[in-house]
C-alpha atoms as a PDB file:
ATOM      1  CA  UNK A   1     -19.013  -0.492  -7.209  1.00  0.00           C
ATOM      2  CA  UNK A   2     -16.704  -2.261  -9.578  1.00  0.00           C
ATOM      3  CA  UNK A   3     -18.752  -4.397 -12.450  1.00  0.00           C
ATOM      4  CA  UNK A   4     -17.263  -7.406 -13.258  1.00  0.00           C
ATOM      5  CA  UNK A   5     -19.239 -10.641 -15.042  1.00  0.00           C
ATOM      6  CA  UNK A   6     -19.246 -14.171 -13.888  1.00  0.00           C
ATOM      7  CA  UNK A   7     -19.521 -16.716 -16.433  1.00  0.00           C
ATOM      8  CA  UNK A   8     -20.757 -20.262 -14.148  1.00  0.00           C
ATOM      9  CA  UNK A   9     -21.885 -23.785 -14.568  1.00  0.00           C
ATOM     10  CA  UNK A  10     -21.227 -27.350 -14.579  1.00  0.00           C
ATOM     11  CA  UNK A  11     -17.686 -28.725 -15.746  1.00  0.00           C
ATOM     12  CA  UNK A  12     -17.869 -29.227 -19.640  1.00  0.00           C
ATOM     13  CA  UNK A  13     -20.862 -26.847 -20.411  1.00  0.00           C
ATOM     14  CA  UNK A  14     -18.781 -24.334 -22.671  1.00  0.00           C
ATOM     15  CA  UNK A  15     -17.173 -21.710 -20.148  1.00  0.00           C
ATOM     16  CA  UNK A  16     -14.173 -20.819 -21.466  1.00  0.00           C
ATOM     17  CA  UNK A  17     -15.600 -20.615 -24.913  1.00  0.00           C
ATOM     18  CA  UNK A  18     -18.332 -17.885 -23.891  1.00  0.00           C
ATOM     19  CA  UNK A  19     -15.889 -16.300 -21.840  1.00  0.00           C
ATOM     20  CA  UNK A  20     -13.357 -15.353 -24.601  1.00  0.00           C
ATOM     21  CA  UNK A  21     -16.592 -14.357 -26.684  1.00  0.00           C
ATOM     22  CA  UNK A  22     -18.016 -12.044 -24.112  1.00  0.00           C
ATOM     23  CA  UNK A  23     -13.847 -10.819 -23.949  1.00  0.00           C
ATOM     24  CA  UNK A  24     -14.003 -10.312 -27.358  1.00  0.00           C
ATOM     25  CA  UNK A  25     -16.888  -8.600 -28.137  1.00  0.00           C
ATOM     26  CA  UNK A  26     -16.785  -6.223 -24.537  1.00  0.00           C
ATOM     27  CA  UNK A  27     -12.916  -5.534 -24.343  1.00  0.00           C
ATOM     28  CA  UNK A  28     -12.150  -7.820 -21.991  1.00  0.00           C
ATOM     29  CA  UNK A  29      -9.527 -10.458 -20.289  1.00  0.00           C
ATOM     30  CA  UNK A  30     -10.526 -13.600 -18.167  1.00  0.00           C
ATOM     31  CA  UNK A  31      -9.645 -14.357 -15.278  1.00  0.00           C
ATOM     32  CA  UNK A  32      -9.826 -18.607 -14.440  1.00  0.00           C
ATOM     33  CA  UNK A  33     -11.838 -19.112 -11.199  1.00  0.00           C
ATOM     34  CA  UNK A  34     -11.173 -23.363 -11.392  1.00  0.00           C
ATOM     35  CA  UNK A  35      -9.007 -24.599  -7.998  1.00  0.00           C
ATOM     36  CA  UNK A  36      -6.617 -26.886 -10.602  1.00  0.00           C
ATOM     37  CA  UNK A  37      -5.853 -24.814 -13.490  1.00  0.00           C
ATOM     38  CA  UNK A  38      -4.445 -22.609 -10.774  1.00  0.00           C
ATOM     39  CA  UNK A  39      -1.484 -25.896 -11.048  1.00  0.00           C
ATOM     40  CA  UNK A  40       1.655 -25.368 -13.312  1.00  0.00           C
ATOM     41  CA  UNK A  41       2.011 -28.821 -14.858  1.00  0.00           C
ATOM     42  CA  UNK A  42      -1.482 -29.974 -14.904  1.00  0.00           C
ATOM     43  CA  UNK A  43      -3.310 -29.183 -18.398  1.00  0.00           C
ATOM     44  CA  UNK A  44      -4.456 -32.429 -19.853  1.00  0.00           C
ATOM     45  CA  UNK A  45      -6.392 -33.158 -16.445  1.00  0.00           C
ATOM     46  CA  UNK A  46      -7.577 -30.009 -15.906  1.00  0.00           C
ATOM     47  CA  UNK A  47      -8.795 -29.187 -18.979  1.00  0.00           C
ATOM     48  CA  UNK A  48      -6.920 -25.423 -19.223  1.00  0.00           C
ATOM     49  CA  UNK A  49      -7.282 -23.852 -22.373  1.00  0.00           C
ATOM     50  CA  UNK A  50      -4.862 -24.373 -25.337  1.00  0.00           C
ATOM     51  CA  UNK A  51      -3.646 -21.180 -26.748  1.00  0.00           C
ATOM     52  CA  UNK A  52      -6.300 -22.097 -29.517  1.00  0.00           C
ATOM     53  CA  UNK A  53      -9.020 -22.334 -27.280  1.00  0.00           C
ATOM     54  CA  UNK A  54      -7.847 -19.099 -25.426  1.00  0.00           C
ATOM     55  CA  UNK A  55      -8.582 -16.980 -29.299  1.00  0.00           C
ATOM     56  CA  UNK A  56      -6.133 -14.116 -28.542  1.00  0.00           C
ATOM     57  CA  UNK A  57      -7.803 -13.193 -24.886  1.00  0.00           C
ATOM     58  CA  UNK A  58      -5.330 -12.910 -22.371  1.00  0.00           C
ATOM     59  CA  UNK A  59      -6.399 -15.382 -19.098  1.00  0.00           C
ATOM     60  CA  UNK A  60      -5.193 -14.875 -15.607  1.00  0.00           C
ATOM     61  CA  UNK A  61      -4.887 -17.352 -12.710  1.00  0.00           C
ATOM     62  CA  UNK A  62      -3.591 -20.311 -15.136  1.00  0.00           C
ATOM     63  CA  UNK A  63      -0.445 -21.798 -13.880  1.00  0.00           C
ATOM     64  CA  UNK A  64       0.191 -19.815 -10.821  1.00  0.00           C
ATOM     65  CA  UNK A  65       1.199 -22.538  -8.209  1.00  0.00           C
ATOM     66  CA  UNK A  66       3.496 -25.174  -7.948  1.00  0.00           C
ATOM     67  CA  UNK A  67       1.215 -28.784  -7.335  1.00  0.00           C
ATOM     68  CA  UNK A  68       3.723 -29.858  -4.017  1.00  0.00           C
ATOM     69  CA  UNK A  69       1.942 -26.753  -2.887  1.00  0.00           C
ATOM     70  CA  UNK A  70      -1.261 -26.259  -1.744  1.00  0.00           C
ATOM     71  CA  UNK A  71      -3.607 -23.365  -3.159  1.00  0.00           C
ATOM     72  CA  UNK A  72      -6.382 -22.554  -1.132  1.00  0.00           C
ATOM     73  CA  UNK A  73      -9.810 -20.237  -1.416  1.00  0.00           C
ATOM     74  CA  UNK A  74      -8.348 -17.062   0.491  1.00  0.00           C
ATOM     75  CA  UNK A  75      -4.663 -17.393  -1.683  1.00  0.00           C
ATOM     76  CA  UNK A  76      -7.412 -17.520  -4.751  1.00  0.00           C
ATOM     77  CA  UNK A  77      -8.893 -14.147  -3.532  1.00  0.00           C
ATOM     78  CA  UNK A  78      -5.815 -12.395  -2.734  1.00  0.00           C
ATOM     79  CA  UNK A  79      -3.669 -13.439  -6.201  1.00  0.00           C
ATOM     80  CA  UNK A  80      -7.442 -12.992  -8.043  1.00  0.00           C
ATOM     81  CA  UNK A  81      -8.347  -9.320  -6.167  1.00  0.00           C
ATOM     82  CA  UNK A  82      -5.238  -7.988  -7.664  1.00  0.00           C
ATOM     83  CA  UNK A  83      -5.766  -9.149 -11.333  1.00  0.00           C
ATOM     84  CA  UNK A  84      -8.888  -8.028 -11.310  1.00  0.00           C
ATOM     85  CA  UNK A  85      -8.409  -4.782 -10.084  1.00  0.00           C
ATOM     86  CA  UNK A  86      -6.181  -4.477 -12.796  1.00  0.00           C
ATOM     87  CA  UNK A  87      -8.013  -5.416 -15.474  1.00  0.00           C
ATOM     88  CA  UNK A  88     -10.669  -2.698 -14.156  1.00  0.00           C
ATOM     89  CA  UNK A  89      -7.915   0.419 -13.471  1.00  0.00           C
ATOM     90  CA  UNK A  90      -7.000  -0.038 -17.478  1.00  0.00           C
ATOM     91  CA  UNK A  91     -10.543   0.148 -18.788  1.00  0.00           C
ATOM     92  CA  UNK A  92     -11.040  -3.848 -19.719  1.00  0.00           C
ATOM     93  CA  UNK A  93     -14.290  -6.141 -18.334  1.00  0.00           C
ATOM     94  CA  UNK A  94     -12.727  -8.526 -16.805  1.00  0.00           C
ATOM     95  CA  UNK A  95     -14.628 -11.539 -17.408  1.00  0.00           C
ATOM     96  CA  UNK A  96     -14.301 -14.601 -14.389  1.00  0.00           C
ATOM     97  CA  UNK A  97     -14.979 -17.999 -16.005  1.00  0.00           C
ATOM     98  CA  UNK A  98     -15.183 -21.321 -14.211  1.00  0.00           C
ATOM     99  CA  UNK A  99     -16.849 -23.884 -11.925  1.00  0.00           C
ATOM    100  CA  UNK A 100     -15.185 -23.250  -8.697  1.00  0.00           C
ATOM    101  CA  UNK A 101     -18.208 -21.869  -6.821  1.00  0.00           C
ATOM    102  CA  UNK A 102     -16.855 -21.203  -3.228  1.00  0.00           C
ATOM    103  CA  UNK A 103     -13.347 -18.963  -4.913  1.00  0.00           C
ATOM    104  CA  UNK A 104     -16.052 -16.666  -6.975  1.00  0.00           C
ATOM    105  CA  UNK A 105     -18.365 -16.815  -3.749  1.00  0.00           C
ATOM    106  CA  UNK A 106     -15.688 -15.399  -1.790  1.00  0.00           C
ATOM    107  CA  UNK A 107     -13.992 -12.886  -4.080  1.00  0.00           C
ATOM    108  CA  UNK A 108     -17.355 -11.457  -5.083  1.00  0.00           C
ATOM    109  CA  UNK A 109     -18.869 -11.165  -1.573  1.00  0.00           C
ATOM    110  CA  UNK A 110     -15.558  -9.491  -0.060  1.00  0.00           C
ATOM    111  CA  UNK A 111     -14.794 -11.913   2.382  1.00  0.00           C
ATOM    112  CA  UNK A 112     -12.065 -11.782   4.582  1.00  0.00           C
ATOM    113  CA  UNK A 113      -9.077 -14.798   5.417  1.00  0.00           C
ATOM    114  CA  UNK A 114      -7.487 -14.549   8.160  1.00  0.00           C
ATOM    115  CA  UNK A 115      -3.899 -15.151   7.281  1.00  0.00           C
ATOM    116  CA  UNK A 116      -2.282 -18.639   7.761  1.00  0.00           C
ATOM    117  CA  UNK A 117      -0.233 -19.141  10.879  1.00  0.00           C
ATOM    118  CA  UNK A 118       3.641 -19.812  10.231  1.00  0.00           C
ATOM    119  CA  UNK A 119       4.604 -23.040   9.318  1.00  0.00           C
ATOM    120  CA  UNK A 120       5.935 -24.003  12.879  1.00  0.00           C
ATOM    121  CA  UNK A 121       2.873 -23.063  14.395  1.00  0.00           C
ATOM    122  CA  UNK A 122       1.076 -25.559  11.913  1.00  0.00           C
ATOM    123  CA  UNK A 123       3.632 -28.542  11.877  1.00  0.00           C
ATOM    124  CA  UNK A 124       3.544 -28.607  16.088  1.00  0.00           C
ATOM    125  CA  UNK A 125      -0.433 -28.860  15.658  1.00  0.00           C
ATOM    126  CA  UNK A 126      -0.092 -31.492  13.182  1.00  0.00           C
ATOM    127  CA  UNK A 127       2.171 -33.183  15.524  1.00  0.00           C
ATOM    128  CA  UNK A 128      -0.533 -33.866  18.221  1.00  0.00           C
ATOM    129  CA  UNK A 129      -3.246 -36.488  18.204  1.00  0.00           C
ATOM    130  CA  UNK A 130      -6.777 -35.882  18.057  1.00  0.00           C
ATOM    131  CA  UNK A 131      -6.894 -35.652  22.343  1.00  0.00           C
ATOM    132  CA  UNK A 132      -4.172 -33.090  22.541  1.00  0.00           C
ATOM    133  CA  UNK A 133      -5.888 -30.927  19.411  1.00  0.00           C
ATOM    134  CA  UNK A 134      -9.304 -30.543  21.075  1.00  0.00           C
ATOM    135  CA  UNK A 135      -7.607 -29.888  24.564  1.00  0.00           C
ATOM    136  CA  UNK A 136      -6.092 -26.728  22.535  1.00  0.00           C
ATOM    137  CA  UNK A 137      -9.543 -25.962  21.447  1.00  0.00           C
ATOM    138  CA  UNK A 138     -11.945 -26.758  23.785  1.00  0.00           C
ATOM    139  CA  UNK A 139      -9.465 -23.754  25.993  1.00  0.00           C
ATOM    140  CA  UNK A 140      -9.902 -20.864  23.235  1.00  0.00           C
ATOM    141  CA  UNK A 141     -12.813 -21.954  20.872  1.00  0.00           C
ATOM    142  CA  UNK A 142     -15.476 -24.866  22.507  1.00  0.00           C
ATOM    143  CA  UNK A 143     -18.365 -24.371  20.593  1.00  0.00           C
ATOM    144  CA  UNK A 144     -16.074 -25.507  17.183  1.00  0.00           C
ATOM    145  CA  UNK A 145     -14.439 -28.564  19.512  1.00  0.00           C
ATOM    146  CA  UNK A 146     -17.787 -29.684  19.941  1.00  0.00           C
ATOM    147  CA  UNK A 147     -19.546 -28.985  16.917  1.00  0.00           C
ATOM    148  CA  UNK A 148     -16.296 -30.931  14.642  1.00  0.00           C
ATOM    149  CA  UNK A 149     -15.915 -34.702  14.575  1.00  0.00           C
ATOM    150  CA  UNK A 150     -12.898 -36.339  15.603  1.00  0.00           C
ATOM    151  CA  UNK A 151     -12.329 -36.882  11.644  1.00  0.00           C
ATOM    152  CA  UNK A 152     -12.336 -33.470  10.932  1.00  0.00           C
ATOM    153  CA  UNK A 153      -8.317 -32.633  11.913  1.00  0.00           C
ATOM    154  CA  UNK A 154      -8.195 -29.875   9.455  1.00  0.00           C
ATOM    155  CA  UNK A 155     -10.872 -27.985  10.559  1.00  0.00           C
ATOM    156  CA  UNK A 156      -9.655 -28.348  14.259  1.00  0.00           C
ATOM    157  CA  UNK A 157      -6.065 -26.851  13.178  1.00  0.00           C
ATOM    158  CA  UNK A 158      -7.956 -24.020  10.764  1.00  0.00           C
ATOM    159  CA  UNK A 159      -9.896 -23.012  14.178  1.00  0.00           C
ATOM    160  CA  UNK A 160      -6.499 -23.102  16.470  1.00  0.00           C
ATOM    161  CA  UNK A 161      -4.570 -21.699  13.311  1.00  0.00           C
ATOM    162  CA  UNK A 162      -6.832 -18.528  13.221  1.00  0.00           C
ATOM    163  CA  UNK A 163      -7.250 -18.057  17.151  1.00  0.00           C
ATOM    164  CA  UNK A 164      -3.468 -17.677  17.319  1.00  0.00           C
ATOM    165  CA  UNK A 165      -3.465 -14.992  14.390  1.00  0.00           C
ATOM    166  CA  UNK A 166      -6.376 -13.109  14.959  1.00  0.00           C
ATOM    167  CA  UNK A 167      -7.250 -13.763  18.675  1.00  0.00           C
ATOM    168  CA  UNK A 168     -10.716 -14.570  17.422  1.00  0.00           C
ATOM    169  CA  UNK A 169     -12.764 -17.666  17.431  1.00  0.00           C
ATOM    170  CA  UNK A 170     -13.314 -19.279  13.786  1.00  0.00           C
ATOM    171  CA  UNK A 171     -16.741 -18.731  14.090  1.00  0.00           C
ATOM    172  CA  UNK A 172     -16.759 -15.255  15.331  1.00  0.00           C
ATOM    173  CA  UNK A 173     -14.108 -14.384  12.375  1.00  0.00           C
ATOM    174  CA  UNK A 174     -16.674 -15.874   9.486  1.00  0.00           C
ATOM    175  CA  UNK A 175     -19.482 -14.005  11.084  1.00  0.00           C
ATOM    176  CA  UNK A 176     -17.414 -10.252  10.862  1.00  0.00           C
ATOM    177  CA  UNK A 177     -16.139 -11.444   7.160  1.00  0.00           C
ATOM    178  CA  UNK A 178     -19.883 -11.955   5.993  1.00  0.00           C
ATOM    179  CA  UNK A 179     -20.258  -8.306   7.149  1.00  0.00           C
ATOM    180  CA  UNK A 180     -18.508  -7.123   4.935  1.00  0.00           C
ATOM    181  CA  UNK A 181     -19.716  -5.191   1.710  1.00  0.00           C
ATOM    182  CA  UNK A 182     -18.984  -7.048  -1.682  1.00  0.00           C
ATOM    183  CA  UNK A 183     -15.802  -6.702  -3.298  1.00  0.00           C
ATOM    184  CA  UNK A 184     -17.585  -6.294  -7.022  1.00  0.00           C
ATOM    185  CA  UNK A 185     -20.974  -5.596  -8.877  1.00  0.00           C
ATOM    186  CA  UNK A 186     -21.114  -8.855 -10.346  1.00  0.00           C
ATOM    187  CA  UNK A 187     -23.383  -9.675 -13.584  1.00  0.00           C
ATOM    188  CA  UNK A 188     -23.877 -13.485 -13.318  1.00  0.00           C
ATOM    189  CA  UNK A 189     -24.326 -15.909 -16.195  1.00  0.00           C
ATOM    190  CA  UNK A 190     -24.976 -19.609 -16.124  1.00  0.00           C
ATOM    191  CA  UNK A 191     -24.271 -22.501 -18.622  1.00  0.00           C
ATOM    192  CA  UNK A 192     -26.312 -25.507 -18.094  1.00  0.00           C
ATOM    193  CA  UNK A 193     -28.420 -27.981 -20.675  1.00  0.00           C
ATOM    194  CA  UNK A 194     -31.848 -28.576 -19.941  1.00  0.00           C
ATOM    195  CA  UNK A 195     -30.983 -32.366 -20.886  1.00  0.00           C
ATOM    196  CA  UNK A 196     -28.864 -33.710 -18.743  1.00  0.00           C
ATOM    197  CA  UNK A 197     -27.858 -36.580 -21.032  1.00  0.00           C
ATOM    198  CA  UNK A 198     -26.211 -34.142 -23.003  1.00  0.00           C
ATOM    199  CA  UNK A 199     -23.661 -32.424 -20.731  1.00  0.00           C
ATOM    200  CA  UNK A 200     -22.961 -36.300 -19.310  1.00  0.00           C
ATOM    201  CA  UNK A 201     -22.068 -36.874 -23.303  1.00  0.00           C
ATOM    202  CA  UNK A 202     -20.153 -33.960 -23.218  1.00  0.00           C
ATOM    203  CA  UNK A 203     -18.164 -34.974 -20.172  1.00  0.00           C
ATOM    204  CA  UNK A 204     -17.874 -38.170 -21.338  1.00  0.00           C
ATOM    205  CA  UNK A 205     -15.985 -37.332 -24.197  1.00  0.00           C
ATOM    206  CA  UNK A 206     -13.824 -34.728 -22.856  1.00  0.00           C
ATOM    207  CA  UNK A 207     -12.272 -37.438 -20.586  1.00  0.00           C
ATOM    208  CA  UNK A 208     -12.063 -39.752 -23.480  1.00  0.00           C
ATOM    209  CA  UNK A 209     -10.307 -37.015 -25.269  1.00  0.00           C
ATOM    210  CA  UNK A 210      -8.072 -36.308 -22.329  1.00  0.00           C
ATOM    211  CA  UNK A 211      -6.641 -40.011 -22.490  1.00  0.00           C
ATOM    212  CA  UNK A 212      -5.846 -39.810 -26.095  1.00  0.00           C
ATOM    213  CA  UNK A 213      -3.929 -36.052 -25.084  1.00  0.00           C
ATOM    214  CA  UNK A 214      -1.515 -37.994 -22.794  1.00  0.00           C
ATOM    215  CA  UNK A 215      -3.176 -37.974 -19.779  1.00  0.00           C
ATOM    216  CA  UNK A 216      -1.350 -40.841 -18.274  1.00  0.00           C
ATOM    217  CA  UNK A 217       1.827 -39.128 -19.591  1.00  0.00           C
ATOM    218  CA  UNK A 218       1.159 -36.019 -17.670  1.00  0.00           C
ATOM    219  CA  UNK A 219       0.769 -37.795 -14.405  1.00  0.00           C
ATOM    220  CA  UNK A 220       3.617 -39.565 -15.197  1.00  0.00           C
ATOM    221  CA  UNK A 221       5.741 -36.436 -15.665  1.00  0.00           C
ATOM    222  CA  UNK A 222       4.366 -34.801 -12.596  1.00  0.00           C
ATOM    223  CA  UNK A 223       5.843 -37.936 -10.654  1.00  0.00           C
ATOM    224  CA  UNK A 224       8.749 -37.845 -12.155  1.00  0.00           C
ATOM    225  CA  UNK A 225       9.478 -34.489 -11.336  1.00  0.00           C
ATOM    226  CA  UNK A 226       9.090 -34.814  -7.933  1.00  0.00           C
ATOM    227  CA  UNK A 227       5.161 -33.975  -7.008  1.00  0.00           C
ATOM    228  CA  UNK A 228       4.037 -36.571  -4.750  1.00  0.00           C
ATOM    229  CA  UNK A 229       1.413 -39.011  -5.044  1.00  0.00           C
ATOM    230  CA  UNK A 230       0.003 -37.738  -1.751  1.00  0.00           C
ATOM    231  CA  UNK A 231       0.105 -34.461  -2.976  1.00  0.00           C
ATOM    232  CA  UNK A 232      -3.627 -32.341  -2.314  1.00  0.00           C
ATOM    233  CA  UNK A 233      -3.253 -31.351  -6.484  1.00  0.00           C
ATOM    234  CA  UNK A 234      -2.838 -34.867  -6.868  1.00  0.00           C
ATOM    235  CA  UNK A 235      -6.045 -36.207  -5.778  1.00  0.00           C
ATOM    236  CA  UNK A 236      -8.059 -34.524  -8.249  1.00  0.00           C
ATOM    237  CA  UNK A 237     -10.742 -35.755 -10.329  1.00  0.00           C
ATOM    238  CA  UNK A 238      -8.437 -36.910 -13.264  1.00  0.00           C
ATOM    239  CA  UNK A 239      -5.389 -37.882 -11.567  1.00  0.00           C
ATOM    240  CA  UNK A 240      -6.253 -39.677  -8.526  1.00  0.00           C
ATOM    241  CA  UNK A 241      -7.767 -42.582 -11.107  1.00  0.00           C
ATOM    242  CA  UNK A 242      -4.589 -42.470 -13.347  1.00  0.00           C
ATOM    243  CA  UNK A 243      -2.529 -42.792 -10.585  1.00  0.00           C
ATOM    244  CA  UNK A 244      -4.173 -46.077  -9.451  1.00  0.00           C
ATOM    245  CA  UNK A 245      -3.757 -47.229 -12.916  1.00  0.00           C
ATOM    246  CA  UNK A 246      -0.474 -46.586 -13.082  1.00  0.00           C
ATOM    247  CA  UNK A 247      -0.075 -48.541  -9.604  1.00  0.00           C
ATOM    248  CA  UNK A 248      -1.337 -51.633 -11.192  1.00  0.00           C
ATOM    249  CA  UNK A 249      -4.829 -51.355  -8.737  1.00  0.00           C
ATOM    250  CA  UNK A 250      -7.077 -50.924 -11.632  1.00  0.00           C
ATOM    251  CA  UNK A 251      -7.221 -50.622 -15.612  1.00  0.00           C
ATOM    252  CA  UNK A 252      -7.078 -48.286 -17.662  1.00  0.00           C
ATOM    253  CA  UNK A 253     -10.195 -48.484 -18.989  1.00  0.00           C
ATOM    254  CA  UNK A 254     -11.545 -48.633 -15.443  1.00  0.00           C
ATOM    255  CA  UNK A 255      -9.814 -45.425 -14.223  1.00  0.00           C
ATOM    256  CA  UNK A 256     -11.401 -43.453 -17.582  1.00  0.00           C
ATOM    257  CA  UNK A 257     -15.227 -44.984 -16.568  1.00  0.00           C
ATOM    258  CA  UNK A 258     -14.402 -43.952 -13.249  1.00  0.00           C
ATOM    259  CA  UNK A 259     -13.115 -39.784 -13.597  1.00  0.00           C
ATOM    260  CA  UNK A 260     -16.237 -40.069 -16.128  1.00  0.00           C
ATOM    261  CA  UNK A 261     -18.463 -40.995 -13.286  1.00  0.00           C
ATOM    262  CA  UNK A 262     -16.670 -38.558 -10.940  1.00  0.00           C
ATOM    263  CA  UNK A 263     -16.885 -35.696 -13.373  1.00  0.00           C
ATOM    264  CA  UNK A 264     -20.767 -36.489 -13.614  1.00  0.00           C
ATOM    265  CA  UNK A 265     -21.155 -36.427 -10.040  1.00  0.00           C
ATOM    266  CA  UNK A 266     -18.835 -33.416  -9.740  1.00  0.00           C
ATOM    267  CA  UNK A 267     -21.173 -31.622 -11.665  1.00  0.00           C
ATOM    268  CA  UNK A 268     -23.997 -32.001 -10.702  1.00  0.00           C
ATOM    269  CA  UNK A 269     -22.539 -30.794  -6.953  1.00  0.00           C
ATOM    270  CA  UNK A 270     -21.807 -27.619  -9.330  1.00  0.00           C
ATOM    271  CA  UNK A 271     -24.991 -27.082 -10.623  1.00  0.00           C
ATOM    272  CA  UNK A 272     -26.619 -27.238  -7.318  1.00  0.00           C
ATOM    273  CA  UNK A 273     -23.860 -24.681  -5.751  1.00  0.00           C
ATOM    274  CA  UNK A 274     -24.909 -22.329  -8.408  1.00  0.00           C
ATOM    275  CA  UNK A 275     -28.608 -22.728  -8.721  1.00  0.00           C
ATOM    276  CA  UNK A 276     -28.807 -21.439  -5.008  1.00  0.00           C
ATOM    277  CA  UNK A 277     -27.591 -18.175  -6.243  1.00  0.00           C
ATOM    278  CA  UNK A 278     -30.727 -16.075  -7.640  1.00  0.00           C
ATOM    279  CA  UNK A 279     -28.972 -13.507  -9.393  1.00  0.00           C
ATOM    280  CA  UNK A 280     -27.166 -16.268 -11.697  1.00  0.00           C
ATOM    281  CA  UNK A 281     -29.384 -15.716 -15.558  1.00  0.00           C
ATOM    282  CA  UNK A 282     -29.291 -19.115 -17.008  1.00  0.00           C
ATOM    283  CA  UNK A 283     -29.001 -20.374 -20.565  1.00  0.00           C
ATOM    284  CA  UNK A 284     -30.039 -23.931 -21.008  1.00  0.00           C
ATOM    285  CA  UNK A 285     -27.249 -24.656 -24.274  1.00  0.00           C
ATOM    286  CA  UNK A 286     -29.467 -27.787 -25.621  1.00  0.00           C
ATOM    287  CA  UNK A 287     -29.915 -26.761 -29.501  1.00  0.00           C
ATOM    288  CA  UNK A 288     -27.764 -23.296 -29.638  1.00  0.00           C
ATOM    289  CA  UNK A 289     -24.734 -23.008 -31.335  1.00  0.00           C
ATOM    290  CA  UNK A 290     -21.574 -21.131 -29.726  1.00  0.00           C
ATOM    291  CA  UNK A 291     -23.020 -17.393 -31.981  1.00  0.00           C
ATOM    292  CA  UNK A 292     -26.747 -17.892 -30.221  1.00  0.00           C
ATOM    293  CA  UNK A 293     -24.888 -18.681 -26.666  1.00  0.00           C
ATOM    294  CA  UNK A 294     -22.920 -15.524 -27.234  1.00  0.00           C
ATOM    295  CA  UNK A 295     -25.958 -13.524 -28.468  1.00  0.00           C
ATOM    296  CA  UNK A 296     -27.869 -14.417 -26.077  1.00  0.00           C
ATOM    297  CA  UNK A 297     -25.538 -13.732 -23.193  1.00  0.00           C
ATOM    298  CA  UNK A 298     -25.070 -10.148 -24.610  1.00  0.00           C
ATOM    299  CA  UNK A 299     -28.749  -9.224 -24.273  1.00  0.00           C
ATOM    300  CA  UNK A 300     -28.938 -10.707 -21.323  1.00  0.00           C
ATOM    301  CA  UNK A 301     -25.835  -8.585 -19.625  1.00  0.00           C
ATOM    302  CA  UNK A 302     -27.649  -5.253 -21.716  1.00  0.00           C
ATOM    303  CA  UNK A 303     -30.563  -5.838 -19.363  1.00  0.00           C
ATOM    304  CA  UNK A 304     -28.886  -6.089 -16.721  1.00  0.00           C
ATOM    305  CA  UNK A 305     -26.494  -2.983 -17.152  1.00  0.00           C
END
């Protein structure tokens, strides 16, 4: 099976940087696994790599979809597959880096999307009220009409969406994908500080260091060049806030405290997606430099070889 290594963990523990020195030292490229640095536009509020920060490695899956559009986790493992299938046929590690847990999950483990239905088919379900959708279900797929809440409209459409491509109910689809064999060997690695305090400090000051990059200009130029407010890209973490600033709802200073307290919380929903994985080898950061992360890593992927 193809080897590939994950490098995982909570926003602002020091990805990227291990990433490019794990490239460096192993021959290797990185491929992004973050669901908004996949957005052309959105750096500053993402916090994607500057060609600094990047050392000479070439990344993938930076930049690759327009923010009117919306990305999703099976686009993320078709667009992903091929790069890194790539990367292996020419000899190089690729090297996936970042905190999205459920696009790794699902490139690693081999799972199958079923392909989205025409846009048509979508806009007439979107059309209908919440009746008239889980009439459509309840006929083809009744255990999801009565397991989802009258909230949950995108899940409803998802289930009808896949019923009319794959004749299959949602749940029996999932159940055949888990089947499936994984995609990659996978060599996991996990950034996380043993103080807490300290990655909150860390993710404090990014975001304060994001503001003084021209956040508020970014989100201004995304506006102005026609990405909605409404857009999905556009209620991220670290635009959402600006945008209400920019409204006149809140301060500025109140919109940084705030994606600082959404970052924190954002986290730790990332460290507990990745702590249920056993195969993920952890390095608790607190006291090491960037030479004794990278050191360490290294003996930890020789054991593992």
């Amino acid at each position: 099976m193809k080897r590939v290594i994950c490098v995982v963990g909570p926003t602002a523990s020091g990805k990227t940087a291990l990433a490019v020195g794990l490239a460096r030292a192993l021959g290797g490229e990185v491929v992004s696994a973050d669901s908004m640095q996949v957005y052309r536009g959105m750096d500053v509020g993402t916090a994607k790599p500057t060609v600094e920060e990047m050392g000479g490695v070439r990344h993938h899956m930076l930049s690759v979809c327009d923010p009117r559009e919306p990305f999703s986790a099976g686009k993320y493992v078709e667009q992903a597959g091929l790069v890194v299938d790539d990367i292996l046929a020419r000899g190089r590690t690729a090297i996936l880096a970042g905190g999205t847990g459920l696009y790794l999950d699902s490139l690693i483990s081999g799972r199958e999307f079923a392909p989205e239905a025409p846009d048509g088919y979508r806009q007439s379900l979107e059309a209908l009220d919440t009746a008239q959708l889980r009439a459509q279900l309840r006929c083809v797929d009744p255990e999801s009409e009565a397991r989802l809440p009258d909230g949950d409209r995108r899940r409803m459409i998802r289930a009808l969406e896949i019923y009319h491509r794959t004749g299959q109910t949602i749940t029996e689809h999932d159940r055949l994908s888990r089947q499936q064999p994984p995609r990659y060997d996978a060599a996991w690695l996990g950034l996380d500080f043993a103080d807490r305090a300290l990655l909150y400090g860390r993710i404090d000051r990014r975001v304060e260091q994001m503001v003084a990059d021209g956040l508020l200009d970014e989100v201004r130029g995304l506006l102005q060049s026609g990405v909605p407010a409404s857009a999905t890209a556009m209620q991220a973490i670290g635009y959402k806030e600006p945008l209400a600033a920019l409204r006149g709802e809140m301060t500025l200073d109140e919109a940084v405290a705030l994606i600082q307290q959404q970052t924190r919380r954002y986290a730790k929903r990332q460290r507990t997606w990745f702590r249920r994985n056993p195969a993920v080898q952890w390095i608790l950061r607190d006291g090491l430099d960037e030479a004794q992360i990278l050191s360490t890593a290294l003996a930890l992927l020789r054991q593992t070889a």
